[in-house]
PDB file of N, CA and C in Angstrom:
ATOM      1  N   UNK A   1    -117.895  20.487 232.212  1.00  0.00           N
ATOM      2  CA  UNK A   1    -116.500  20.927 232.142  1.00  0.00           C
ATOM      3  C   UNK A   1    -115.882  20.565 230.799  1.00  0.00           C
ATOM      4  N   UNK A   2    -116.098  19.560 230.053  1.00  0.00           N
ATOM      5  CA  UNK A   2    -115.566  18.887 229.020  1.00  0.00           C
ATOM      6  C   UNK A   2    -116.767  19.472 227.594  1.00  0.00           C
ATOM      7  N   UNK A   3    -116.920  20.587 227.807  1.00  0.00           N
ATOM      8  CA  UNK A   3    -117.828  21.584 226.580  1.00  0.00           C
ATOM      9  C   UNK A   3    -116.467  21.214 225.576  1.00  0.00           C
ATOM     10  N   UNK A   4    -117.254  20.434 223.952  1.00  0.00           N
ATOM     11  CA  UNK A   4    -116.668  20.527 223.594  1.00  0.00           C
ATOM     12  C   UNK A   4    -115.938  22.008 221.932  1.00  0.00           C
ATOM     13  N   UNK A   5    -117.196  22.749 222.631  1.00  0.00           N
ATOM     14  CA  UNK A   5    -116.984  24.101 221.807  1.00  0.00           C
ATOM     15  C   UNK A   5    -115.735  24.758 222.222  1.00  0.00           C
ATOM     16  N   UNK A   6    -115.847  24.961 223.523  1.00  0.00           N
ATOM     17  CA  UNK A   6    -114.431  25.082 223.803  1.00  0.00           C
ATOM     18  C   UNK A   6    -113.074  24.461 223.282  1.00  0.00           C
ATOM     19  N   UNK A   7    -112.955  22.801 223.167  1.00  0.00           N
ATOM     20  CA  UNK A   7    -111.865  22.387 222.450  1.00  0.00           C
ATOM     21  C   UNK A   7    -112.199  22.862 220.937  1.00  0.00           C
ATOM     22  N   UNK A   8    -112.844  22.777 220.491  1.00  0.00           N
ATOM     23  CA  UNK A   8    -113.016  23.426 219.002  1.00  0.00           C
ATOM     24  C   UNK A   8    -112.308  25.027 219.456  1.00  0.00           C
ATOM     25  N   UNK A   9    -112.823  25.697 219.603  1.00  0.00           N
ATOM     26  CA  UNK A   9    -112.322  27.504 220.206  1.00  0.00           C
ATOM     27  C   UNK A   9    -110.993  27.396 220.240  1.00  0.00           C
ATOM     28  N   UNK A  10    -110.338  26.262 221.127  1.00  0.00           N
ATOM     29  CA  UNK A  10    -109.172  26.381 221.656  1.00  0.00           C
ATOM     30  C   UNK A  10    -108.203  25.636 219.995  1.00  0.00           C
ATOM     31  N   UNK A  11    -108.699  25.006 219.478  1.00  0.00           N
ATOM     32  CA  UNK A  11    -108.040  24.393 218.438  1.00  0.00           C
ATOM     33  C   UNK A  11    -107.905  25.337 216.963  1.00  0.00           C
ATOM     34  N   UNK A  12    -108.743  25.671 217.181  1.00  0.00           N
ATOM     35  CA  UNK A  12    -109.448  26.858 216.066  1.00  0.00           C
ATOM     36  C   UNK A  12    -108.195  28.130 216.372  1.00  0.00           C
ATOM     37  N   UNK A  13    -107.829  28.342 217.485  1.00  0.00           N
ATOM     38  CA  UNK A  13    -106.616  29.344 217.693  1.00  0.00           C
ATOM     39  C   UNK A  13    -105.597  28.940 217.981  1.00  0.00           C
ATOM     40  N   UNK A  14    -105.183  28.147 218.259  1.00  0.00           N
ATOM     41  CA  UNK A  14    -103.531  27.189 217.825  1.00  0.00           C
ATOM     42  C   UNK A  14    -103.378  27.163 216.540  1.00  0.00           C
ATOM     43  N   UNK A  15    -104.270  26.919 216.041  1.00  0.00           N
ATOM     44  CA  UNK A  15    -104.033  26.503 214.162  1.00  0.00           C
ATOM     45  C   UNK A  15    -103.515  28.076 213.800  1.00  0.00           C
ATOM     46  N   UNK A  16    -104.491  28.980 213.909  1.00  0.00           N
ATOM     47  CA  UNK A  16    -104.560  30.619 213.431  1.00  0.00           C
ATOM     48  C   UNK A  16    -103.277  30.965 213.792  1.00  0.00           C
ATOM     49  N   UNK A  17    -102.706  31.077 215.342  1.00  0.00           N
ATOM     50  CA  UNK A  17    -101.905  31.573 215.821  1.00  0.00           C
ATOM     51  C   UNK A  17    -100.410  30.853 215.325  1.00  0.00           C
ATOM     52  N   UNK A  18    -100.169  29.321 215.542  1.00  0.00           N
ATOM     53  CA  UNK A  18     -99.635  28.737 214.585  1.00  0.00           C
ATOM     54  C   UNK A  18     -98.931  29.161 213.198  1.00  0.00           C
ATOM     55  N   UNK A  19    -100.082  29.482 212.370  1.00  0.00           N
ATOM     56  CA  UNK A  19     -99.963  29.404 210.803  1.00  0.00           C
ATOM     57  C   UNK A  19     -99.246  31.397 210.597  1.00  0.00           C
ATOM     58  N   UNK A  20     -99.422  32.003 211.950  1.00  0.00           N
ATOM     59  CA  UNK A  20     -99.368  33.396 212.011  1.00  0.00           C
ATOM     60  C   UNK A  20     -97.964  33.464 212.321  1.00  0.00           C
ATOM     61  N   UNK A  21     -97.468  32.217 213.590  1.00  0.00           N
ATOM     62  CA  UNK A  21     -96.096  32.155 213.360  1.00  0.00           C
ATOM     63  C   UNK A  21     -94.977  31.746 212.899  1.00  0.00           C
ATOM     64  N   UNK A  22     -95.728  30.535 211.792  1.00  0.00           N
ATOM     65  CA  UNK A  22     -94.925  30.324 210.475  1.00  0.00           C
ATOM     66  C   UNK A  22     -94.299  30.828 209.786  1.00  0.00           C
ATOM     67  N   UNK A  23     -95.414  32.306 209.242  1.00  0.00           N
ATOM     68  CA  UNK A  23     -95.388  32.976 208.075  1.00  0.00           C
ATOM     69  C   UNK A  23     -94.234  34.195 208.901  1.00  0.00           C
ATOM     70  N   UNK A  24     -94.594  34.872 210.202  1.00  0.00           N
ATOM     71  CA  UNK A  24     -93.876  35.714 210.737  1.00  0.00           C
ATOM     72  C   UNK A  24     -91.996  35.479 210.413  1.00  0.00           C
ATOM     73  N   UNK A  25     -91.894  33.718 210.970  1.00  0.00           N
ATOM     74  CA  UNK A  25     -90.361  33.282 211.090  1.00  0.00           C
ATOM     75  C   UNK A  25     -90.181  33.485 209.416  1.00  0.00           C
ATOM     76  N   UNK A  26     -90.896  33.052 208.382  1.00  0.00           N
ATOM     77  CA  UNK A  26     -90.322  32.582 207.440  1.00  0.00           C
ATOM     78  C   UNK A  26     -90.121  33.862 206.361  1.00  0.00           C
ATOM     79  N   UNK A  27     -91.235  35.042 206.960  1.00  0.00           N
ATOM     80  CA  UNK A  27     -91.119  36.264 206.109  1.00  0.00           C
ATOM     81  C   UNK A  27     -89.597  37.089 206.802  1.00  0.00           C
ATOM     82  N   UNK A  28     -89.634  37.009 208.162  1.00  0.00           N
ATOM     83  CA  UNK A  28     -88.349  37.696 208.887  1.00  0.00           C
ATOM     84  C   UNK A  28     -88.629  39.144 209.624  1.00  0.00           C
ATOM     85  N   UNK A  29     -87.689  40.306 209.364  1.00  0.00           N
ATOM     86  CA  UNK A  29     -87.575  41.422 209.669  1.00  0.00           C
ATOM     87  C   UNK A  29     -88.644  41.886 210.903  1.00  0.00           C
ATOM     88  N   UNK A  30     -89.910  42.714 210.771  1.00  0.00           N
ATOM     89  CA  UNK A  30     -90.870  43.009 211.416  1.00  0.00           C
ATOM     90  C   UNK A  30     -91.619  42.489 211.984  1.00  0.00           C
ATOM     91  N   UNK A  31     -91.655  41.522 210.346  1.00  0.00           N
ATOM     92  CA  UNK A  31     -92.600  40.510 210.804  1.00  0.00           C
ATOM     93  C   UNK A  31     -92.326  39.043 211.451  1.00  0.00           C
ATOM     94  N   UNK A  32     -90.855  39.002 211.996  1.00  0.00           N
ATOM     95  CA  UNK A  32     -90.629  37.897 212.863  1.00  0.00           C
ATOM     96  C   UNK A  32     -90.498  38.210 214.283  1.00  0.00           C
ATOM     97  N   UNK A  33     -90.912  39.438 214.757  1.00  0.00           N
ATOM     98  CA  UNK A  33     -91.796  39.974 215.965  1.00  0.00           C
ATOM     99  C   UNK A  33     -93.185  39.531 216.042  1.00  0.00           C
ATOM    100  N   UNK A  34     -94.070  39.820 215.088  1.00  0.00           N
ATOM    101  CA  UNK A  34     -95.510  39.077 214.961  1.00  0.00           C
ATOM    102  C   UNK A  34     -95.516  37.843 215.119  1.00  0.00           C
ATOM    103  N   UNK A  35     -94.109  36.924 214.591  1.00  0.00           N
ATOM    104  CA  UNK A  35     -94.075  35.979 215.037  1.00  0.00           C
ATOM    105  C   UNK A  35     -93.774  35.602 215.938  1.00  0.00           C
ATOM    106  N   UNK A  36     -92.748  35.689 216.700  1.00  0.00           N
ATOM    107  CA  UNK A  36     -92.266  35.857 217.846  1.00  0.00           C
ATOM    108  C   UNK A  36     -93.772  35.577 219.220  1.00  0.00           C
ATOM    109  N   UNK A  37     -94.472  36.825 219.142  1.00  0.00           N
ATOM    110  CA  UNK A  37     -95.655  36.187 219.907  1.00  0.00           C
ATOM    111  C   UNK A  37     -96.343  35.319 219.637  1.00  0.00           C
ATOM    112  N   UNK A  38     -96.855  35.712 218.419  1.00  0.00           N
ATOM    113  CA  UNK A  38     -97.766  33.934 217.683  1.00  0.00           C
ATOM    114  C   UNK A  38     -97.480  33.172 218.457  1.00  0.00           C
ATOM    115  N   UNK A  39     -96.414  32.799 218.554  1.00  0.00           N
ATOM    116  CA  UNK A  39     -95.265  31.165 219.066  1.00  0.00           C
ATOM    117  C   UNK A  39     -96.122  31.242 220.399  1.00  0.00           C
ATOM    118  N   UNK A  40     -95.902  32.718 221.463  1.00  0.00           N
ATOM    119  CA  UNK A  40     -95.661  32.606 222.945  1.00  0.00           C
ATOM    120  C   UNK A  40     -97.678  32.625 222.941  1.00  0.00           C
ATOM    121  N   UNK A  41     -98.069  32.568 222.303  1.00  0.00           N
ATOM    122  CA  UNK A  41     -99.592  32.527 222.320  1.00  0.00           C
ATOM    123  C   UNK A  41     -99.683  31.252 221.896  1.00  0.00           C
ATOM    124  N   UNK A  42     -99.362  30.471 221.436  1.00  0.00           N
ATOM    125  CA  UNK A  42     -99.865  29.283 220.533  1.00  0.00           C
ATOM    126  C   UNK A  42     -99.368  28.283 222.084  1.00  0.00           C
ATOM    127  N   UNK A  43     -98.358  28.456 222.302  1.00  0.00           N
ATOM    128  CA  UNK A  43     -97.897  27.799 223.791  1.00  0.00           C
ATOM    129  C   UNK A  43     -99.172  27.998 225.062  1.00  0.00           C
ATOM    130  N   UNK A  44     -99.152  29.074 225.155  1.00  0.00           N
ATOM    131  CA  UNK A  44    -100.481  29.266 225.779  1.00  0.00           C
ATOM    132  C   UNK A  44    -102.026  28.449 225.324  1.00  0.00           C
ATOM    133  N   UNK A  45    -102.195  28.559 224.007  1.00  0.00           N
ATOM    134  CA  UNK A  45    -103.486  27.444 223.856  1.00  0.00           C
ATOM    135  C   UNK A  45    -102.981  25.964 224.277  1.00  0.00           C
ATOM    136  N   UNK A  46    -101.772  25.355 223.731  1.00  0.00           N
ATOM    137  CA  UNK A  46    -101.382  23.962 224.025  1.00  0.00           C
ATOM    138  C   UNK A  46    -101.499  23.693 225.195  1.00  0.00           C
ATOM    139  N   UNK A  47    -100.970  24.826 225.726  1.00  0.00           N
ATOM    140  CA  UNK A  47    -101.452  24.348 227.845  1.00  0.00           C
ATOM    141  C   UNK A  47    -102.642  24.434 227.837  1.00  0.00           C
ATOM    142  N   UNK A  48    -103.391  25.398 227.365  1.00  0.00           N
ATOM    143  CA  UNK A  48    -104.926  25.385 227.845  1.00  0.00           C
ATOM    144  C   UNK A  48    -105.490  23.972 226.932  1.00  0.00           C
ATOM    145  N   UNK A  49    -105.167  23.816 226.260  1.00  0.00           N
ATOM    146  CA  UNK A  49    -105.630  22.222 225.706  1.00  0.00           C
ATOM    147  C   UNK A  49    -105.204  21.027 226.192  1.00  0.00           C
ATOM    148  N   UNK A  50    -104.447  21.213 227.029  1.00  0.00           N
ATOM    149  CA  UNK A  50    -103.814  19.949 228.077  1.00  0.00           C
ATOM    150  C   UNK A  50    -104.520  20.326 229.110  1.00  0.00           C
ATOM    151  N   UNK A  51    -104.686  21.207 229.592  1.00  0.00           N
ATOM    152  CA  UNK A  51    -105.638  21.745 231.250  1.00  0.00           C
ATOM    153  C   UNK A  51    -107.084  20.870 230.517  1.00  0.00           C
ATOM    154  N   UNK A  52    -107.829  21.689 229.262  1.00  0.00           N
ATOM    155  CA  UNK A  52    -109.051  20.741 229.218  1.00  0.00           C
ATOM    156  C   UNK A  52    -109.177  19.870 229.267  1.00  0.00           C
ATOM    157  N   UNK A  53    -108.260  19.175 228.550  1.00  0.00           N
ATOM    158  CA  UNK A  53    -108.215  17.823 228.368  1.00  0.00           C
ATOM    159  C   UNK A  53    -108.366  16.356 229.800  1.00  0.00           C
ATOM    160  N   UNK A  54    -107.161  17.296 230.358  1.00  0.00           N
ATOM    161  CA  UNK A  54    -107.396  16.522 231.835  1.00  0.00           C
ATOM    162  C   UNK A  54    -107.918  16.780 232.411  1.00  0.00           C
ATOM    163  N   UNK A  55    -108.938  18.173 232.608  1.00  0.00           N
ATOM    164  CA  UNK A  55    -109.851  18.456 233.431  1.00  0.00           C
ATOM    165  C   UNK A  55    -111.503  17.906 233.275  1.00  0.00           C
ATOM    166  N   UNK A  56    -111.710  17.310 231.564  1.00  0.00           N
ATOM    167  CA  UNK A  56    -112.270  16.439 231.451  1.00  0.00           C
ATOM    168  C   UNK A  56    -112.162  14.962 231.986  1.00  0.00           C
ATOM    169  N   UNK A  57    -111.620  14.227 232.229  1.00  0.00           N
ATOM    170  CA  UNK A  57    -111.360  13.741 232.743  1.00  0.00           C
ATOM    171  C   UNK A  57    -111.996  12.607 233.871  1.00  0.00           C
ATOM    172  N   UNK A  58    -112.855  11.459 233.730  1.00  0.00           N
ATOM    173  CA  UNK A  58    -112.989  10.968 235.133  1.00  0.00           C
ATOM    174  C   UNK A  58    -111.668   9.998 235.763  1.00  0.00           C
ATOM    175  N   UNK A  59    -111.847  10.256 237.332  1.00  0.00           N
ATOM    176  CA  UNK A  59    -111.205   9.245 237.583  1.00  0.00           C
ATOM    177  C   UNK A  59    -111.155   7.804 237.560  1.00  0.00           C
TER     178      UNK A  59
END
């Protein structure tokens, strides 16, 4: 359960998605729609990196 290719995968697209909604907020107009999701995707890896995390996990 605790594959750690997966936390690499999952880290590897927070950063991307992240750095995608930096540039989106900071360019504006169109492209602070591109950002706009970036954000609501990058939220989505952080949970899935808290789910691995504790699903690694022993008790």
């Amino acid at each position: 359960m605790n594959d750690p290719r997966r936390r690499v995968l999952l880290w590897i697209g927070f950063l991307v998605f992240a750095a995608v909604n930096t540039i989106g907020g900071t360019i504006g107009g169109t492209a602070q729609v591109a950002g706009l999701v970036a954000g609501i995707i990058c939220i989505g890896f952080i949970a899935a990196l808290i789910i691995h995390h504790y699903a690694g996990r022993r008790p």
